[in-house]
N, C-alpha and C. Protein backbone atom coordinates (compact mmCIF):
# COMPACT_ATOMS: atom_id res chain seq x y z
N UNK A 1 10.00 44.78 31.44
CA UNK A 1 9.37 43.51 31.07
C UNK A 1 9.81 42.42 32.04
N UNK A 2 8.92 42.17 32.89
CA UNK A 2 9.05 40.61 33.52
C UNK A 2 9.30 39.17 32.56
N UNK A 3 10.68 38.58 32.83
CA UNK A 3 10.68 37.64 31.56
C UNK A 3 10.87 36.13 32.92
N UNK A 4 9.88 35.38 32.52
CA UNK A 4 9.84 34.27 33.25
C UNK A 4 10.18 32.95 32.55
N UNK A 5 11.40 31.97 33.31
CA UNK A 5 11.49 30.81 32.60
C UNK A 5 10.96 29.87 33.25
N UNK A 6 10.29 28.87 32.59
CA UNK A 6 8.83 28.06 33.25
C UNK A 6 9.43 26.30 32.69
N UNK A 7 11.04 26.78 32.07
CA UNK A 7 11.12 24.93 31.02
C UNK A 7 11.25 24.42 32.10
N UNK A 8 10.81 23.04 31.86
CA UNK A 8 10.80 21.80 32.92
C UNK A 8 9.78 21.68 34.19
N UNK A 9 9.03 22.34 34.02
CA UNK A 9 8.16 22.96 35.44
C UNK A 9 6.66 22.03 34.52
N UNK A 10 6.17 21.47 35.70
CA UNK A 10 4.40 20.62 35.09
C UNK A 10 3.61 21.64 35.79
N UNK A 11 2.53 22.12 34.82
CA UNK A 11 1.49 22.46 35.44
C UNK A 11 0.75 22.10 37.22
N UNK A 12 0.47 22.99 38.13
CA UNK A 12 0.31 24.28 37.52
C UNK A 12 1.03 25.39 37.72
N UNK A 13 2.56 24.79 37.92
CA UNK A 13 3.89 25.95 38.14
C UNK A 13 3.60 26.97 37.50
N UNK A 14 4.12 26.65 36.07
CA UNK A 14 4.16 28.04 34.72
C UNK A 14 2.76 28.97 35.47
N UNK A 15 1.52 28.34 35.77
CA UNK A 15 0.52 29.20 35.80
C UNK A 15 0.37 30.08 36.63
N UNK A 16 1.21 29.44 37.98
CA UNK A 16 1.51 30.35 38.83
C UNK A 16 2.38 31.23 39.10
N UNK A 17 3.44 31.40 37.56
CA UNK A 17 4.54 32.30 38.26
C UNK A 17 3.99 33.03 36.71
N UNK A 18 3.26 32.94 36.15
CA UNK A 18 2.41 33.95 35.44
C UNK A 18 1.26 34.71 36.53
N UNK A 19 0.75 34.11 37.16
CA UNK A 19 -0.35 34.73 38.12
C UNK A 19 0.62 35.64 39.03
N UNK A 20 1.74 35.30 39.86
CA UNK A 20 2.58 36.49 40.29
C UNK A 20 3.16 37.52 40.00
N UNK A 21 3.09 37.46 38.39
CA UNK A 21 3.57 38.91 37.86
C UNK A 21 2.23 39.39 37.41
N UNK A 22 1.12 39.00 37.22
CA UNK A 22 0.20 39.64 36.84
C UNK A 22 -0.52 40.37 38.30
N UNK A 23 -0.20 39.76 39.15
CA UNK A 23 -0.32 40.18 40.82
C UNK A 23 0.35 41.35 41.10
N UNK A 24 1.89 41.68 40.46
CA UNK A 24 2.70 42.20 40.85
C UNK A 24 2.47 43.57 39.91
N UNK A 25 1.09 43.50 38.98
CA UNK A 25 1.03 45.02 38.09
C UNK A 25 1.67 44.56 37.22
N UNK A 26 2.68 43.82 36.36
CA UNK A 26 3.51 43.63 35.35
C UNK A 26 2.75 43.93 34.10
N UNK A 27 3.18 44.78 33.44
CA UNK A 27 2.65 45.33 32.40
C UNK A 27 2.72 44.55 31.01
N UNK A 28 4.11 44.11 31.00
CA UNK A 28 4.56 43.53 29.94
C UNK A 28 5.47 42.29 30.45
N UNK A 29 4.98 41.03 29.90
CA UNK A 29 5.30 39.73 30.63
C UNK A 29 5.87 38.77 29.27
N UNK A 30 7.13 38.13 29.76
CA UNK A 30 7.64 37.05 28.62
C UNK A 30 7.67 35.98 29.88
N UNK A 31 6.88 34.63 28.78
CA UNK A 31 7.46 33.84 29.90
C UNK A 31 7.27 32.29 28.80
N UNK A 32 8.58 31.79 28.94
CA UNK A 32 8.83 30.66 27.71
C UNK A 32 8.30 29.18 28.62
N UNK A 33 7.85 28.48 28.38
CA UNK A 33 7.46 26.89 28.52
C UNK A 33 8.11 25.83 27.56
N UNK A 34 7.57 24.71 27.91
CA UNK A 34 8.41 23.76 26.83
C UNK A 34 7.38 22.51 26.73
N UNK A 35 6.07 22.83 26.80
CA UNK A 35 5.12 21.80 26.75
C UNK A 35 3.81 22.45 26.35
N UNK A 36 3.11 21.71 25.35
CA UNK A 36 1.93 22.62 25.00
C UNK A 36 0.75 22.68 25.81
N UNK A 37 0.45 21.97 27.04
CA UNK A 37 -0.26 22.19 27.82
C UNK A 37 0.04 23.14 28.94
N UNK A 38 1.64 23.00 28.81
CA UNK A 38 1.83 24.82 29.77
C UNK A 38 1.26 26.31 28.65
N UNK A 39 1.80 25.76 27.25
CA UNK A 39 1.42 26.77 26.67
C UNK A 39 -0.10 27.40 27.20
N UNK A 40 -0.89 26.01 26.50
CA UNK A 40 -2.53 26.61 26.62
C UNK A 40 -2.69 27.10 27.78
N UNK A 41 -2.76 26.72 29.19
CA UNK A 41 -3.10 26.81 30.38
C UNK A 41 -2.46 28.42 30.27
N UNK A 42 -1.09 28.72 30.52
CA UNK A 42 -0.78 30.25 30.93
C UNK A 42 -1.30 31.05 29.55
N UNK A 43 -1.78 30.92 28.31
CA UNK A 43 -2.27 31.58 27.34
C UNK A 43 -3.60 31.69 28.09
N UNK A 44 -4.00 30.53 28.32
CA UNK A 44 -5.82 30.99 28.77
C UNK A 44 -5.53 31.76 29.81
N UNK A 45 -4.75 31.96 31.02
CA UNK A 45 -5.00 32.47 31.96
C UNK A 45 -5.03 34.27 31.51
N UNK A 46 -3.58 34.14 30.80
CA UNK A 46 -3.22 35.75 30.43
C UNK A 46 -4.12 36.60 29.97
N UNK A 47 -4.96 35.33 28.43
CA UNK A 47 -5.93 36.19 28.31
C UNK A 47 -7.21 36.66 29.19
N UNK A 48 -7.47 35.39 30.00
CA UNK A 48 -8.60 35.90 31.23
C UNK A 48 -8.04 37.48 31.78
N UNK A 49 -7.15 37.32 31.98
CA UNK A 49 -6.47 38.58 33.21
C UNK A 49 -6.34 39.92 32.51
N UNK A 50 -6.31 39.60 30.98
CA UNK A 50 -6.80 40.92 30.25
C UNK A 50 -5.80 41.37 29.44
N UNK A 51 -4.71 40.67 29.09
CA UNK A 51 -3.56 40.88 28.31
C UNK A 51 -3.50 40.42 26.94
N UNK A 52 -2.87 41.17 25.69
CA UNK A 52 -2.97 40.20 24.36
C UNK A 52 -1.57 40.01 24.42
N UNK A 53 -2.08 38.58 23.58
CA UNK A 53 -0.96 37.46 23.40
C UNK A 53 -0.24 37.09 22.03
N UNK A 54 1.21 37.43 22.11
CA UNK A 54 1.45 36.84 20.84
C UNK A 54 2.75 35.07 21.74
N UNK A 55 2.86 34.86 20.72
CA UNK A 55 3.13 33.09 20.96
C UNK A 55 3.83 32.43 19.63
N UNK A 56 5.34 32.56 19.97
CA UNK A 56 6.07 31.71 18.92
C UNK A 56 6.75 30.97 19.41
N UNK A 57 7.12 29.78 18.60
CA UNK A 57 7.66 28.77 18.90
C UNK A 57 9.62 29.03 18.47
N UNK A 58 10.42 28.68 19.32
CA UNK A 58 11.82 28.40 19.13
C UNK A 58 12.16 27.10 19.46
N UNK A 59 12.21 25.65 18.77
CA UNK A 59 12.51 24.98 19.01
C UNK A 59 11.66 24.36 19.78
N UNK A 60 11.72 23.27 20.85
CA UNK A 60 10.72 22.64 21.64
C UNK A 60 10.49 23.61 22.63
N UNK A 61 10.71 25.29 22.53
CA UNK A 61 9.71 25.74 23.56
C UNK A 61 9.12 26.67 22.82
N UNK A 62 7.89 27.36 23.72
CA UNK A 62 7.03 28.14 23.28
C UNK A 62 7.51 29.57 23.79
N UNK A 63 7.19 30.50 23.59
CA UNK A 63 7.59 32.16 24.30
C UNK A 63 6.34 33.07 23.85
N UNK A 64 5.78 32.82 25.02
CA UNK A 64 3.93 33.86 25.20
C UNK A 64 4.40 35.16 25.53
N UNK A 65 4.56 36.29 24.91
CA UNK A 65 4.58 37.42 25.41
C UNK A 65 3.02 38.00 25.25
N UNK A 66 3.19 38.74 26.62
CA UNK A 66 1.55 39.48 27.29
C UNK A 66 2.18 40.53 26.95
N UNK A 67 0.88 41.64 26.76
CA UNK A 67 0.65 43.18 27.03
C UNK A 67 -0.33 43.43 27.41
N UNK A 68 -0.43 44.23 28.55
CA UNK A 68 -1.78 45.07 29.17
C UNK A 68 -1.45 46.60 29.01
């Protein structure tokens, strides 16, 4: 599992270091944010790219884990 930390990063960082593991074949991807517009943005992307998403909250961040 590729686990990516994205806190403190403004769009469109998070989106892009989600787009590099999905580049890289990553099968199974964690990657936590701390703003709900990183949330949406790397949720929409993941699901474009063909992965399901689950998405819970710990505190002021979010943690999107993908599976393809």
């Amino acid at each position: 599992m590729k686990k990516i930390d994205a806190r403190g990063l403004s769009c469109p960082e998070p989106v892009v270091l989600a787009k590099n593991a999905v580049d890289a074949s990553e099968k199974q991807i964690e990657i936590t944010v701390d703003a709900q517009v990183s949330k949406e943005n790397v949720s929409r992307f993941l699901e474009n790219a063909g992965y399901k998403l689950s998405v819970k909250e710990s505190g002021d961040d979010f943690i999107i884990n993908a599976t393809k």
